[in-house]
PDB file of N, CA and C in Angstrom:
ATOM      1  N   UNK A   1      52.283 110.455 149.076  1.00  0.00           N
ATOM      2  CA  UNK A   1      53.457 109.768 148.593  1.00  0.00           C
ATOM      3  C   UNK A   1      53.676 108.501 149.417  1.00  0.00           C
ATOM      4  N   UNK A   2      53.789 107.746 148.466  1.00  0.00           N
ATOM      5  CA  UNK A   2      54.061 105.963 149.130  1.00  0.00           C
ATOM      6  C   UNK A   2      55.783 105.889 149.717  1.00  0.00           C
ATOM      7  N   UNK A   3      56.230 105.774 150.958  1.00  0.00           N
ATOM      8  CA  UNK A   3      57.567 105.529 151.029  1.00  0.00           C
ATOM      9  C   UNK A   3      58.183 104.336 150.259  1.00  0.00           C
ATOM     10  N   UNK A   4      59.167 104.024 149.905  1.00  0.00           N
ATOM     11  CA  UNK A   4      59.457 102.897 149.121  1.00  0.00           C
ATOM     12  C   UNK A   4      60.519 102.158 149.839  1.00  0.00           C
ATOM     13  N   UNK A   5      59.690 101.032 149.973  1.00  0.00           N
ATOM     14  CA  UNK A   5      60.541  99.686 151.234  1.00  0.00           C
ATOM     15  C   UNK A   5      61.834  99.125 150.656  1.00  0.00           C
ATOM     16  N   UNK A   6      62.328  98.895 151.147  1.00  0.00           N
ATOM     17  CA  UNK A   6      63.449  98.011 151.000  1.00  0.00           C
ATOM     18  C   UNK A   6      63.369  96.306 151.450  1.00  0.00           C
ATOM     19  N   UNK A   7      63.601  95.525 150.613  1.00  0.00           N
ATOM     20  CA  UNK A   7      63.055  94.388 150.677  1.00  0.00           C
ATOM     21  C   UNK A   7      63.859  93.706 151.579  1.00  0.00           C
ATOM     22  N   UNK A   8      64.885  94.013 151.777  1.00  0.00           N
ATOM     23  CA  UNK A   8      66.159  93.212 152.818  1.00  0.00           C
ATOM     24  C   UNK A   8      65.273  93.569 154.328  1.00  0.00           C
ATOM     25  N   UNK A   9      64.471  94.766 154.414  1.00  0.00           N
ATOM     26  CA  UNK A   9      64.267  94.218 156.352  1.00  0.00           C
ATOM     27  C   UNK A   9      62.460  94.713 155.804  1.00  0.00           C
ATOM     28  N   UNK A  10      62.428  94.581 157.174  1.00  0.00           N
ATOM     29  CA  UNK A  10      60.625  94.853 157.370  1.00  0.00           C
ATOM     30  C   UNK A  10      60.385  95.876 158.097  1.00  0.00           C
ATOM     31  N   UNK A  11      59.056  96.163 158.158  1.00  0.00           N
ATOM     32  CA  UNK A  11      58.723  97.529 158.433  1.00  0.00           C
ATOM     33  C   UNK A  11      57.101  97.403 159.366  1.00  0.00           C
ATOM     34  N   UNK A  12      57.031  98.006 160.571  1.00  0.00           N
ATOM     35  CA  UNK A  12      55.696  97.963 161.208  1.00  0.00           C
ATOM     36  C   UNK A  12      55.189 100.228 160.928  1.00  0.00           C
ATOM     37  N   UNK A  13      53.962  99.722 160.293  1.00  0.00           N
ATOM     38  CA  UNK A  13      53.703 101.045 160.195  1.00  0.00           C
ATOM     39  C   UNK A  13      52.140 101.098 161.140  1.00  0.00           C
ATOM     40  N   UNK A  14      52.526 102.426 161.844  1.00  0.00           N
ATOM     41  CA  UNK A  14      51.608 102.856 162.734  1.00  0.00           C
ATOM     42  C   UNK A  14      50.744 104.237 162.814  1.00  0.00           C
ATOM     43  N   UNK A  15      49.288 104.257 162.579  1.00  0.00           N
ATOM     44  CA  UNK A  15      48.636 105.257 162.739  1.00  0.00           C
ATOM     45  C   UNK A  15      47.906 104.907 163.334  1.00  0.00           C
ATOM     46  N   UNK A  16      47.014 106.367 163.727  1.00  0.00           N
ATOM     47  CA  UNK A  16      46.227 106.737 164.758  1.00  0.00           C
ATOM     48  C   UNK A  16      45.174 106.114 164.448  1.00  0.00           C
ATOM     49  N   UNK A  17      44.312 105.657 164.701  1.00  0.00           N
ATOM     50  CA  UNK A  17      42.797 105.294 164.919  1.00  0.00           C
ATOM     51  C   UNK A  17      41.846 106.359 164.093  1.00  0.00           C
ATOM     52  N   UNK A  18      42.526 107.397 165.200  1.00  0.00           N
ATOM     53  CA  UNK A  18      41.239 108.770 165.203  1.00  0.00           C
ATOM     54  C   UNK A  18      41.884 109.666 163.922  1.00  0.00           C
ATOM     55  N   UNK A  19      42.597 108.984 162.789  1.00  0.00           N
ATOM     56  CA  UNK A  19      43.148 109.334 161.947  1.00  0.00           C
ATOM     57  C   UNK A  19      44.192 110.935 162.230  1.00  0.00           C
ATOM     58  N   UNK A  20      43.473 112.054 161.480  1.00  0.00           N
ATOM     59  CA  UNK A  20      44.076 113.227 161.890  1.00  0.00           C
ATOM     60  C   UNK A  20      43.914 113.849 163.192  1.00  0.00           C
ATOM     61  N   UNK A  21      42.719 113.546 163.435  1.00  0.00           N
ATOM     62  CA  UNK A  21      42.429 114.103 164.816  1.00  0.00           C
ATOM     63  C   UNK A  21      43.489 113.595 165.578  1.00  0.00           C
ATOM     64  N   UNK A  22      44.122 112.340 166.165  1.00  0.00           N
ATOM     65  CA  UNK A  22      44.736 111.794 166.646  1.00  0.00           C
ATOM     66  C   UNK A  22      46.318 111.709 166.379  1.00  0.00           C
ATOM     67  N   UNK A  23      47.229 112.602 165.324  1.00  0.00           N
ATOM     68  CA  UNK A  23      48.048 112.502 164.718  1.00  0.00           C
ATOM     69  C   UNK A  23      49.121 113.206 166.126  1.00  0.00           C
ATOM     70  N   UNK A  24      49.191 113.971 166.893  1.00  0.00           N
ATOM     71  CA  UNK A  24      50.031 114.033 168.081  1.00  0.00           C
ATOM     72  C   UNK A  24      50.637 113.321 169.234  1.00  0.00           C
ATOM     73  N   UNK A  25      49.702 112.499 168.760  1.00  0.00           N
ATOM     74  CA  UNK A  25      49.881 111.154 169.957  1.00  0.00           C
ATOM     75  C   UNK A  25      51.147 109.940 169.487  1.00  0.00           C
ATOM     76  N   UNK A  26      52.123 110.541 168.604  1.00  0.00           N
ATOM     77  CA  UNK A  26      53.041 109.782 168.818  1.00  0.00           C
ATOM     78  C   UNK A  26      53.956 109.546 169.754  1.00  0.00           C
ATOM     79  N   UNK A  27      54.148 109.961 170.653  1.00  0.00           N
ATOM     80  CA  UNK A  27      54.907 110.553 171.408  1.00  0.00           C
ATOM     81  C   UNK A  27      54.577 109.001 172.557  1.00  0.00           C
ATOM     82  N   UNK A  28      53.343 108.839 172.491  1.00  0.00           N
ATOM     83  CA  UNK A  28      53.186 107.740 173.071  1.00  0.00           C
ATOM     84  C   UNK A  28      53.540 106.118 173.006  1.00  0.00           C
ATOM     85  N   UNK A  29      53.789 106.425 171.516  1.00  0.00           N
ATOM     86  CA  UNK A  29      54.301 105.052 170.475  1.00  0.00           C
ATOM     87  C   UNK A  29      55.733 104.700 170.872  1.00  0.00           C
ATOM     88  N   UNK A  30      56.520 106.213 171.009  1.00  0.00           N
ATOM     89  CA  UNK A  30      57.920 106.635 171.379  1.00  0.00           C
ATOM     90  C   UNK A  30      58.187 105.834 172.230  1.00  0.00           C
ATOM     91  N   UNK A  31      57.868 105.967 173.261  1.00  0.00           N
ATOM     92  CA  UNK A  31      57.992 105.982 174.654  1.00  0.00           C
ATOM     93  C   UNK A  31      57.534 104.475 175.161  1.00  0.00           C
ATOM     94  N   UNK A  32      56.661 103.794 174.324  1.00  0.00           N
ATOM     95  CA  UNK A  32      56.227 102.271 174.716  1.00  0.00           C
ATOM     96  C   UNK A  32      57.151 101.438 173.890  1.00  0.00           C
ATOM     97  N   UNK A  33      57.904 102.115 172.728  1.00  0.00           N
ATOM     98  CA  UNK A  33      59.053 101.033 172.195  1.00  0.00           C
ATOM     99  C   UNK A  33      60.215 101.464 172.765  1.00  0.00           C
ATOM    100  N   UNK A  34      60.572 102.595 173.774  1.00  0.00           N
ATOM    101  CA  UNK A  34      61.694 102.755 174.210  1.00  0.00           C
ATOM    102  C   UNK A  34      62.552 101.589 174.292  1.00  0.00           C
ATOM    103  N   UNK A  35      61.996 100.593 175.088  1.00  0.00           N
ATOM    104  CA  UNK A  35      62.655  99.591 175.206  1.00  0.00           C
ATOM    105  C   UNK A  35      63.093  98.270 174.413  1.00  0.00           C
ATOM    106  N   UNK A  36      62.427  98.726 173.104  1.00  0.00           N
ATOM    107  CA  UNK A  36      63.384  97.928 171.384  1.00  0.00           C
ATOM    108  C   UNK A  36      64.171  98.460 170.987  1.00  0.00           C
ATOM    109  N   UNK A  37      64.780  99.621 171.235  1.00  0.00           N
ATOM    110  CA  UNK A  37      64.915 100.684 170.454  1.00  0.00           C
ATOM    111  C   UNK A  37      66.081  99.912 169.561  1.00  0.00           C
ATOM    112  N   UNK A  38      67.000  99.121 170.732  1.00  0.00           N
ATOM    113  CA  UNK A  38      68.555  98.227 169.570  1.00  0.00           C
ATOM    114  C   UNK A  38      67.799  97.591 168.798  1.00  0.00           C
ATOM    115  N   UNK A  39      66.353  97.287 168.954  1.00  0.00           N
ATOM    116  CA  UNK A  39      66.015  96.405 167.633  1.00  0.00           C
ATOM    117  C   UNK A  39      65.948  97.028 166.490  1.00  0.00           C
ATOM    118  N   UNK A  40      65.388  98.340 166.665  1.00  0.00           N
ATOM    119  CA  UNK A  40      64.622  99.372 165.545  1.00  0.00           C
ATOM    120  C   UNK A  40      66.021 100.186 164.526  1.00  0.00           C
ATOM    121  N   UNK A  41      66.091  99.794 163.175  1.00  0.00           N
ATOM    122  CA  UNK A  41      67.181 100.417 162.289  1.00  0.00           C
ATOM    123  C   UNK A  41      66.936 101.586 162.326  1.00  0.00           C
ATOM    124  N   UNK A  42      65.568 101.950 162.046  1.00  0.00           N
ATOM    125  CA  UNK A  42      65.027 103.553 161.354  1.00  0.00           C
ATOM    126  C   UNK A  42      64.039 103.542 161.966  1.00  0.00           C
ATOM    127  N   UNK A  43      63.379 104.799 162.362  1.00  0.00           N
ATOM    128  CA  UNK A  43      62.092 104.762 162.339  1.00  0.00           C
ATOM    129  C   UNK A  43      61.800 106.388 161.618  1.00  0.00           C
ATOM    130  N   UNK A  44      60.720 106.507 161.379  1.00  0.00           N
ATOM    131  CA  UNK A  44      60.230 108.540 160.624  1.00  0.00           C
ATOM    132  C   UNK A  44      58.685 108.523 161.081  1.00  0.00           C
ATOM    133  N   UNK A  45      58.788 109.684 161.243  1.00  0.00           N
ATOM    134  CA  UNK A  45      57.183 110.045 161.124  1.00  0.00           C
ATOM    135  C   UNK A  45      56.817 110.466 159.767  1.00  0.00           C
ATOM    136  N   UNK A  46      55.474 110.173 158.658  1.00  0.00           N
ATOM    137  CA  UNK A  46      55.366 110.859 157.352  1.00  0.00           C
ATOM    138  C   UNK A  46      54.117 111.263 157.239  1.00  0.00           C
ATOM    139  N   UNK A  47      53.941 112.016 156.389  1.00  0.00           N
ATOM    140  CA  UNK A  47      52.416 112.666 156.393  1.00  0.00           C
ATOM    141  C   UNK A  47      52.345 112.185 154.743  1.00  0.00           C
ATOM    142  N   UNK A  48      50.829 111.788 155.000  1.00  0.00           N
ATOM    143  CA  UNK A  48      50.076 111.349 153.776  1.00  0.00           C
ATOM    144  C   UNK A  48      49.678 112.492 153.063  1.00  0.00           C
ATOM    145  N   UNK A  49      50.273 112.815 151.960  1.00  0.00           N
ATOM    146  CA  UNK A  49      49.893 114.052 151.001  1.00  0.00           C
ATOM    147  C   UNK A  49      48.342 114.082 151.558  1.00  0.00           C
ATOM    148  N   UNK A  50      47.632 113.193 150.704  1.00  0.00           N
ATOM    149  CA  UNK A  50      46.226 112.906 149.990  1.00  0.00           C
ATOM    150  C   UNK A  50      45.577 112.932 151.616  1.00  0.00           C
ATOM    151  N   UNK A  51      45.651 112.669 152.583  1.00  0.00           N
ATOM    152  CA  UNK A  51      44.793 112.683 153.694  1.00  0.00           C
ATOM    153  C   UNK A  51      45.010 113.782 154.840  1.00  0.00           C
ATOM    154  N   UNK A  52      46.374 114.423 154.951  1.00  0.00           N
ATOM    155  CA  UNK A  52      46.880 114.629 155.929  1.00  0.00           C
ATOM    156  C   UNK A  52      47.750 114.040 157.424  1.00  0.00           C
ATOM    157  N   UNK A  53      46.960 112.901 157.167  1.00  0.00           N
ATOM    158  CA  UNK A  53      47.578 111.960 158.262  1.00  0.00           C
ATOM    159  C   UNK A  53      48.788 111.519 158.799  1.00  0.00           C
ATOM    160  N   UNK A  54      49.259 111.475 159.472  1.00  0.00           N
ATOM    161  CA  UNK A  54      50.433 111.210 159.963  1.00  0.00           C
ATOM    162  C   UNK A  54      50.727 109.728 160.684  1.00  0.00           C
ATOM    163  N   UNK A  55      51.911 109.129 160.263  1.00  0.00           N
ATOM    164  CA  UNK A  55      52.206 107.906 159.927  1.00  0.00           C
ATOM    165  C   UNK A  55      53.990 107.549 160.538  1.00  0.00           C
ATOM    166  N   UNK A  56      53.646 106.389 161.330  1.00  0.00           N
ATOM    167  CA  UNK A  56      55.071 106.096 162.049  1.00  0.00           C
ATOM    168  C   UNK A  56      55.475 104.624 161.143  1.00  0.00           C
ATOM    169  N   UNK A  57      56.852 105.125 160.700  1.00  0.00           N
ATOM    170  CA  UNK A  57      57.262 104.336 160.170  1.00  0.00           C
ATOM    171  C   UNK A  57      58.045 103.656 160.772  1.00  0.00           C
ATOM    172  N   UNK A  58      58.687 102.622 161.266  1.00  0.00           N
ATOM    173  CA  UNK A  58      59.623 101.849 161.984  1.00  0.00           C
ATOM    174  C   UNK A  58      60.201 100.231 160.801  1.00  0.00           C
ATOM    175  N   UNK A  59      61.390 100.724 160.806  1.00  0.00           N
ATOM    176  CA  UNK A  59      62.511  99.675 159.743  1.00  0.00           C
ATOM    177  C   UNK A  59      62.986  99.331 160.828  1.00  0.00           C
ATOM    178  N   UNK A  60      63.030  97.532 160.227  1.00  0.00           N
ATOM    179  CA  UNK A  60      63.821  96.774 161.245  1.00  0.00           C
ATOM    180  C   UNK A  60      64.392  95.748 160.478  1.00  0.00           C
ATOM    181  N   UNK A  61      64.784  94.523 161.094  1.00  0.00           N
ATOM    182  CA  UNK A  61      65.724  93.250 160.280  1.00  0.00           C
ATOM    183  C   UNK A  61      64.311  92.603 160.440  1.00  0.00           C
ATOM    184  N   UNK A  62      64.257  91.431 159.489  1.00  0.00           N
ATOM    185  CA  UNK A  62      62.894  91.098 159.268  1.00  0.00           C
ATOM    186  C   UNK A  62      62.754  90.007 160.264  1.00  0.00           C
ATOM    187  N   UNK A  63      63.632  89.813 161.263  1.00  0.00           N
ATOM    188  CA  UNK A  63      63.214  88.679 162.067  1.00  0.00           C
ATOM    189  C   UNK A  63      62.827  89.329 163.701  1.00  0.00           C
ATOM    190  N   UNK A  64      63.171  90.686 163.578  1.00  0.00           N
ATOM    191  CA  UNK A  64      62.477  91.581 164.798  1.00  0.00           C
ATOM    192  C   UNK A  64      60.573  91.786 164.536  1.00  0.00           C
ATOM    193  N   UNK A  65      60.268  91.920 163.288  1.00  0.00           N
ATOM    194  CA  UNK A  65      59.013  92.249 163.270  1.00  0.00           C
ATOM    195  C   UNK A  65      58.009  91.666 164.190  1.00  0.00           C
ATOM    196  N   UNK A  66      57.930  90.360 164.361  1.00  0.00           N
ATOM    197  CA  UNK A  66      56.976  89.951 164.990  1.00  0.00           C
ATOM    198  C   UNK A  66      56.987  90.041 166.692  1.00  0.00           C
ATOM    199  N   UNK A  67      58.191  90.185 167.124  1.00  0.00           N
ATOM    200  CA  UNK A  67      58.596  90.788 169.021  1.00  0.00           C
ATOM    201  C   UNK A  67      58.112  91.805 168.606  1.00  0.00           C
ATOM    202  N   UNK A  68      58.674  93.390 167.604  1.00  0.00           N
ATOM    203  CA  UNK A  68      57.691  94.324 168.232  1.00  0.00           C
ATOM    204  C   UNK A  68      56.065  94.341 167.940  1.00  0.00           C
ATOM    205  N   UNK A  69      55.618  93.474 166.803  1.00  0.00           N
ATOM    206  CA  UNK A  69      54.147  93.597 166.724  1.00  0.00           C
ATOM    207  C   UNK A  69      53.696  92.524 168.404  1.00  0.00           C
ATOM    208  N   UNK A  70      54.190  92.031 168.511  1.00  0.00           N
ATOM    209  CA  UNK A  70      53.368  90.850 169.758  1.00  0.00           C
ATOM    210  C   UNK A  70      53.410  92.539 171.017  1.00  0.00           C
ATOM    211  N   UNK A  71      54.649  92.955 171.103  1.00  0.00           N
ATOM    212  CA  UNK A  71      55.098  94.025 172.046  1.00  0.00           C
ATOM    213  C   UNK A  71      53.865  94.821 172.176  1.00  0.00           C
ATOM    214  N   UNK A  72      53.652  95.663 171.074  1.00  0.00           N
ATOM    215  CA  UNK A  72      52.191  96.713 171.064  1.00  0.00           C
ATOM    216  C   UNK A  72      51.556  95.716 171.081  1.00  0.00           C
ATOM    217  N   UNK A  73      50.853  94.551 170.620  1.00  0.00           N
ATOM    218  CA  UNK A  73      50.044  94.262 171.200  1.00  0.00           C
ATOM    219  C   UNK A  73      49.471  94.016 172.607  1.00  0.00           C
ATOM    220  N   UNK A  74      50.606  93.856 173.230  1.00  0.00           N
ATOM    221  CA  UNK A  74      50.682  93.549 174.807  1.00  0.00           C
ATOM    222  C   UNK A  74      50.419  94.656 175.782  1.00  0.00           C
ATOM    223  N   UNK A  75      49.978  96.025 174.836  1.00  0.00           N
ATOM    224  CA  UNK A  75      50.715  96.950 175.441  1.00  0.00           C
ATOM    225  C   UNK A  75      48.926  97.899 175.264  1.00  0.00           C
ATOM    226  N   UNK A  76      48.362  98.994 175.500  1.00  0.00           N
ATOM    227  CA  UNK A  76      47.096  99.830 175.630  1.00  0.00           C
ATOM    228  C   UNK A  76      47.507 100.580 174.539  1.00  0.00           C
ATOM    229  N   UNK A  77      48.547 100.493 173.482  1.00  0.00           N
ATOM    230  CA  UNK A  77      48.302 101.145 172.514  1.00  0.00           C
ATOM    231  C   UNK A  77      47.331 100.706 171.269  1.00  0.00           C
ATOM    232  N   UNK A  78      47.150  99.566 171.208  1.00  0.00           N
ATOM    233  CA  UNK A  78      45.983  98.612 170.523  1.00  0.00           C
ATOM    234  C   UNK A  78      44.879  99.588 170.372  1.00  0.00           C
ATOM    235  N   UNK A  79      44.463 100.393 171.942  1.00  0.00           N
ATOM    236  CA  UNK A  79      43.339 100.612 171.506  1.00  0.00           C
ATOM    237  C   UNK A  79      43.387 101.881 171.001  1.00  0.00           C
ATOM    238  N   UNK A  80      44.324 102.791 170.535  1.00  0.00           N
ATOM    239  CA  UNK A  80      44.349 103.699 169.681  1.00  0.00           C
ATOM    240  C   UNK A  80      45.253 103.798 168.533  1.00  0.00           C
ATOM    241  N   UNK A  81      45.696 102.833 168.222  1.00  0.00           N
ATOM    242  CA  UNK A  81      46.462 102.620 166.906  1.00  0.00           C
ATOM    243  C   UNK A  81      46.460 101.428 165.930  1.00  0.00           C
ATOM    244  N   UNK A  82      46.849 101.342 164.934  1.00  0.00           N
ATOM    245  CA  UNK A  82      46.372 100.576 163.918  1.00  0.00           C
ATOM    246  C   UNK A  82      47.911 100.146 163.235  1.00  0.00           C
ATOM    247  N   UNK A  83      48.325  98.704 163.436  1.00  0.00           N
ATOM    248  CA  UNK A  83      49.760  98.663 162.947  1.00  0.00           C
ATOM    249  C   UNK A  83      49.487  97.672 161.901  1.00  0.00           C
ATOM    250  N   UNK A  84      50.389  97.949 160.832  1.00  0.00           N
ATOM    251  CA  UNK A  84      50.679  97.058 159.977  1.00  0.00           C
ATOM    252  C   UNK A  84      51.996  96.744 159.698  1.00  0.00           C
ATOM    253  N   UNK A  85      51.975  95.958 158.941  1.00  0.00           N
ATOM    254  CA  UNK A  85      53.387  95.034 158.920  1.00  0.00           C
ATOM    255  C   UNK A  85      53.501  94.893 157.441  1.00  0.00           C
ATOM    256  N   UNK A  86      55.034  95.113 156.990  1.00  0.00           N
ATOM    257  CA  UNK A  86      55.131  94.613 155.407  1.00  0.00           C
ATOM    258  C   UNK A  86      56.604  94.470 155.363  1.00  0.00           C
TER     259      UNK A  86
END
């Protein structure tokens, strides 16, 4: 199931690398945006029917998106996660 965005803010979505294998390791994602958190409206964890996978969703105002994408980038989660932006 596709979550369905809301066009008023933006959204950085984050999975694991190591796809399912790797789906516990949010906890790490947690803990390296602690410090946006007033930026962040929503965030959920969701599981992909069709794969199993598990998926961090984070809603924000659309002019935060790019501080927290530069943020993980700055940060050793790069090398086990995969973010997108919409």
């Amino acid at each position: 199931m596709t979550p369905a965005y809301d066009p008023a803010y933006s959204y950085v979505v984050i999975e694991h690398r190591l796809g399912i294998k790797g789906q516990d390791n949010f906890l790490q994602v947690d803990a390296a945006l602690s410090c946006l958190k007033k930026k962040i409206v929503d965030q959920k964890l969701v599981r992909d029917s069709a794969t199993g996978e598990k998926r961090l969703i984070i809603k924000m105002k659309q002019q935060e998106t790019e501080e927290i994408m530069m943020f993980i980038l700055g940060t050793s989660l790069k090398k086990n996660f995969h973010c997108y932006v919409y």
